[in-house]
Protein backbone atom coordinates (compact mmCIF):
# COMPACT_ATOMS: atom_id res chain seq x y z
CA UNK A 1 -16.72 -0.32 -13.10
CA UNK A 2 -17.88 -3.54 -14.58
CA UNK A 3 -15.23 -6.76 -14.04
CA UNK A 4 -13.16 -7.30 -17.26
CA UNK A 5 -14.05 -11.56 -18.01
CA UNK A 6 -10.04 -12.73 -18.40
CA UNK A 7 -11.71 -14.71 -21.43
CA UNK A 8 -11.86 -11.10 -23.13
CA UNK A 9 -8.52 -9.74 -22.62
CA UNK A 10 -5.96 -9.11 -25.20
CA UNK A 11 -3.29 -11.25 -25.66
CA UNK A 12 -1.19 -8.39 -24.27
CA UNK A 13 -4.08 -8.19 -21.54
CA UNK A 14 -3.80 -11.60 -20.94
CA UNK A 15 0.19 -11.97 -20.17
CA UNK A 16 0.14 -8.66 -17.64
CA UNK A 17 -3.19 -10.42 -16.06
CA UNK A 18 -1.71 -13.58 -15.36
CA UNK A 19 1.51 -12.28 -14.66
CA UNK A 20 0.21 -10.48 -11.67
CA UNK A 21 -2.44 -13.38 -10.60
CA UNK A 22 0.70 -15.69 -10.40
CA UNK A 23 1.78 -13.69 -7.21
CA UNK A 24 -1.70 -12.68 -6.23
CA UNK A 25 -3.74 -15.93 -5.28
CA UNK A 26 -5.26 -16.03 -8.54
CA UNK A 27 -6.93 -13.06 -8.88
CA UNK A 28 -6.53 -9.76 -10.25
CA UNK A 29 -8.19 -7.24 -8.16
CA UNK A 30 -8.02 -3.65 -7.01
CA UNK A 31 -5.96 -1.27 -8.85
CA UNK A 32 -4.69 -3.80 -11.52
CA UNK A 33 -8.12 -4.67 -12.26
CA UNK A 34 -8.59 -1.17 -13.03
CA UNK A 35 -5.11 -0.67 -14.93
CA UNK A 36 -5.63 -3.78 -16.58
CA UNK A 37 -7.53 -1.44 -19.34
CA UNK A 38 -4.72 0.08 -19.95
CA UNK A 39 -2.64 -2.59 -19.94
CA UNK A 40 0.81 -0.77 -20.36
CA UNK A 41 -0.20 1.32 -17.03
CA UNK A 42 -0.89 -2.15 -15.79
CA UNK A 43 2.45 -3.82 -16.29
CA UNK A 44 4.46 -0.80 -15.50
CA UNK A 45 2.33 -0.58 -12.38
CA UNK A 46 2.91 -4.28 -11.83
CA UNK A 47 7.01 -3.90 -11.99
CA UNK A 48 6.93 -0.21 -10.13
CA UNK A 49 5.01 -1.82 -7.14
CA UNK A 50 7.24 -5.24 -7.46
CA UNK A 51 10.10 -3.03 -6.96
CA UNK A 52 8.83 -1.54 -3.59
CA UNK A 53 6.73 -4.38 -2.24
CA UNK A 54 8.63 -7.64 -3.22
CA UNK A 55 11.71 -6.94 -3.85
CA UNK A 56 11.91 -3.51 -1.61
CA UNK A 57 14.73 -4.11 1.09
CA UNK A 58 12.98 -2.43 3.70
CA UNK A 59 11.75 -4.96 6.67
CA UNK A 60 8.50 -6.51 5.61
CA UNK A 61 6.76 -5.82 8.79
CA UNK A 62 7.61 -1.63 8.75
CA UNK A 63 6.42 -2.14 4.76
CA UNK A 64 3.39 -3.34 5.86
CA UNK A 65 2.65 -0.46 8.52
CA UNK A 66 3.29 2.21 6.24
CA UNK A 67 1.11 0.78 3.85
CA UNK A 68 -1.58 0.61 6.74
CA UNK A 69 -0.75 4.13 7.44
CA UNK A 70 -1.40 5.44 3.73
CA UNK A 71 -4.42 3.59 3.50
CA UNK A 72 -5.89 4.92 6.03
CA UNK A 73 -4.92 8.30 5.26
CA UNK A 74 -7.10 7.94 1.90
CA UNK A 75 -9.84 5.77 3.45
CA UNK A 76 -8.50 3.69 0.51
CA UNK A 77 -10.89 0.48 1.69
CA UNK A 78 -9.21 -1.94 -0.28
CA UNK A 79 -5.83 -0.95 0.31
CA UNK A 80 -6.09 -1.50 3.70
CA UNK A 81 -8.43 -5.06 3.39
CA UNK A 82 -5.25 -6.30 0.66
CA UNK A 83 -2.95 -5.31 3.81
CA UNK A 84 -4.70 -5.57 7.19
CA UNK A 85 -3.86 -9.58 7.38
CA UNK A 86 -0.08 -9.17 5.80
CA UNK A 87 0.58 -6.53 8.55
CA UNK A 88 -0.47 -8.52 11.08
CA UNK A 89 1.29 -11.41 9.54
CA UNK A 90 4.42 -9.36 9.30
CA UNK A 91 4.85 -8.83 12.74
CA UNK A 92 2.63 -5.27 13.58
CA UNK A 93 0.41 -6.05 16.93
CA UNK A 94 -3.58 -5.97 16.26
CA UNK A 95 -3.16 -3.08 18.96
CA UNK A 96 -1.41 -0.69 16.04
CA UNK A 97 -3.31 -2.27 13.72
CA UNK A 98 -6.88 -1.11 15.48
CA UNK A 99 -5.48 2.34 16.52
CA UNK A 100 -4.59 2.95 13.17
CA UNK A 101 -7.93 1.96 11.70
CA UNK A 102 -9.62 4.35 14.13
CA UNK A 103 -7.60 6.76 13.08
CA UNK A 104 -5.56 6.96 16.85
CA UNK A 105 -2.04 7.85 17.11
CA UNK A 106 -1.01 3.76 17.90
CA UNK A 107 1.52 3.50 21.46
CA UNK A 108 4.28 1.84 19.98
CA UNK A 109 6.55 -1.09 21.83
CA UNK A 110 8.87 -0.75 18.77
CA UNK A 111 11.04 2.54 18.32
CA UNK A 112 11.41 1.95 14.65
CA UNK A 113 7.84 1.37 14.00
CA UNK A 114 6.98 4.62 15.64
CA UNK A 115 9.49 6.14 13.37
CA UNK A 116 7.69 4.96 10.00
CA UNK A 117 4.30 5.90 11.50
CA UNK A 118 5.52 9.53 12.49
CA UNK A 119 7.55 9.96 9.02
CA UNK A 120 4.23 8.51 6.84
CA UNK A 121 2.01 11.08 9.09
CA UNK A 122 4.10 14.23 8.32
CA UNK A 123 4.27 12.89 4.84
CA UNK A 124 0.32 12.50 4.19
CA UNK A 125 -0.03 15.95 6.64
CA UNK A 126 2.51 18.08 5.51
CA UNK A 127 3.32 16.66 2.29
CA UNK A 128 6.97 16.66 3.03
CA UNK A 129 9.39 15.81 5.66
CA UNK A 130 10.67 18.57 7.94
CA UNK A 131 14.50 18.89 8.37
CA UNK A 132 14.47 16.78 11.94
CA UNK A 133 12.34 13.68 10.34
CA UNK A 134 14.17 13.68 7.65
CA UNK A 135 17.40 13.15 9.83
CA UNK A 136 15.54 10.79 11.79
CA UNK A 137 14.84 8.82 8.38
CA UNK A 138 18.74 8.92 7.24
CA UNK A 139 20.08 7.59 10.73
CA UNK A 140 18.22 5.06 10.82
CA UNK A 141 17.13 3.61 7.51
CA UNK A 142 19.89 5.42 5.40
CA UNK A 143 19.78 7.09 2.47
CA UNK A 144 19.17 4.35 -0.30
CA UNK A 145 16.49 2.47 2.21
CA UNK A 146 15.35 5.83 2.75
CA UNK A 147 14.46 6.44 -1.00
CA UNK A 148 12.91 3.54 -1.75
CA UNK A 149 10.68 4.05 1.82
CA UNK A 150 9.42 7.65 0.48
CA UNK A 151 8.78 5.67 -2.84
CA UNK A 152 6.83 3.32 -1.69
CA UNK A 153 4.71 5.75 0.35
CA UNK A 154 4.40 7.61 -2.91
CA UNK A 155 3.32 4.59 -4.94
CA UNK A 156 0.48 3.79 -2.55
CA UNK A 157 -0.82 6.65 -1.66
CA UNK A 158 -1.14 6.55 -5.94
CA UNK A 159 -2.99 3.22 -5.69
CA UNK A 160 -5.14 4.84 -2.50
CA UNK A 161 -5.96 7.46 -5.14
CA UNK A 162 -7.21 5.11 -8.16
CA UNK A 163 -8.79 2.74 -5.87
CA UNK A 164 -10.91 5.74 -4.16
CA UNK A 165 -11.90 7.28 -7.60
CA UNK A 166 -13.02 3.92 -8.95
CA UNK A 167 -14.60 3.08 -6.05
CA UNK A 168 -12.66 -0.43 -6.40
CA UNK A 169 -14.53 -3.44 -4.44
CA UNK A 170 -13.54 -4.98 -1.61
CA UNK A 171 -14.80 -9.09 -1.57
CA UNK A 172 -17.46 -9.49 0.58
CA UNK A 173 -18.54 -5.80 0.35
CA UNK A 174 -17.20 -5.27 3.08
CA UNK A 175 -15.77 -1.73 4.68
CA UNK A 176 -12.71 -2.56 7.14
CA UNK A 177 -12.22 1.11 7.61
CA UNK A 178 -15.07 3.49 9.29
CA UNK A 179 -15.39 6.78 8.24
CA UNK A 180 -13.86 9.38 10.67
């Protein structure tokens, strides 16, 4: 898919582009640069992943993981080269990190992070929680925390889905993920 030139864009193009460069380092890439053609995709997109990601109460560092999680899930490349660095960032050792790339069930020092990996796994496997995870989910994160988690999961697992069947670029060319 060719690069839209932000000298081109609508004027309606132009407020949902900057908009989300303002809180991207300048740029508009991945799924928003393919939503960006349909701009009112783009800006719901925009405020439906705000929701989760920036103003989500759930700990930035678990965010981050099960983002990691769903990414690699889909072999979504660019999901997981936006993410990689703000997971690590966030707290989540390069030791998860790696085992997760090469798609290896991660040993855990942190009980809760095992809990997001296990409850994103069933998720992605199953395609829905079995009675005892979800229990697991409730007691710990609660129910509200709980529904925004499975939203979020849901929201970029959609993203994993567009970037895949765009075949959206990662800078560099690069392919952080290997194929397993």
């Amino acid at each position: 898919m060719p690069e839209l030139d932000p000298e081109t864009l609508s004027p309606t193009q132009r407020r949902i582009y900057d908009e989300i460069a303002s809180v991207r380092h300048g740029t508009v890439r991945g799924p928003f640069a393919i939503w960006l053609r349909k701009p009112e995709i783009a800006d719901k997109a925009n405020q439906f992943g705000n929701a989760v990601r920036a103003n989500g109460a759930l700990d930035k560092r678990l965010f981050e993981l099960m983002v990691l999680v769903v990414a690699r899930h889909w072999n979504a490349q660019y999901e997981w080269f936006a993410h990689e660095k703000q997971a690590l960032k966030a707290g989540v050792s390069s030791d998860v990190v790696e085992a997760i790339r090469y798609g290896r069930a991660p040993s855990f020092d942190k009980d809760d992070e095992r809990l997001v990996y296990e409850l994103v796994i069933e998720l992605m496997d199953s395609k829905r929680l079995s009675d005892a995870a979800y229990e697991r989910g409730i007691a710990f994160l609660g129910l509200d925390l709980m529904i925004e988690f499975i939203t979020a999961v849901g929201f970029y697992t959609m993203v994993a889905i567009v970037l895949n069947s765009f075949d959206a670029p990662v800078p560099g060319d690069l392919t952080p993920l290997p194929r397993l």
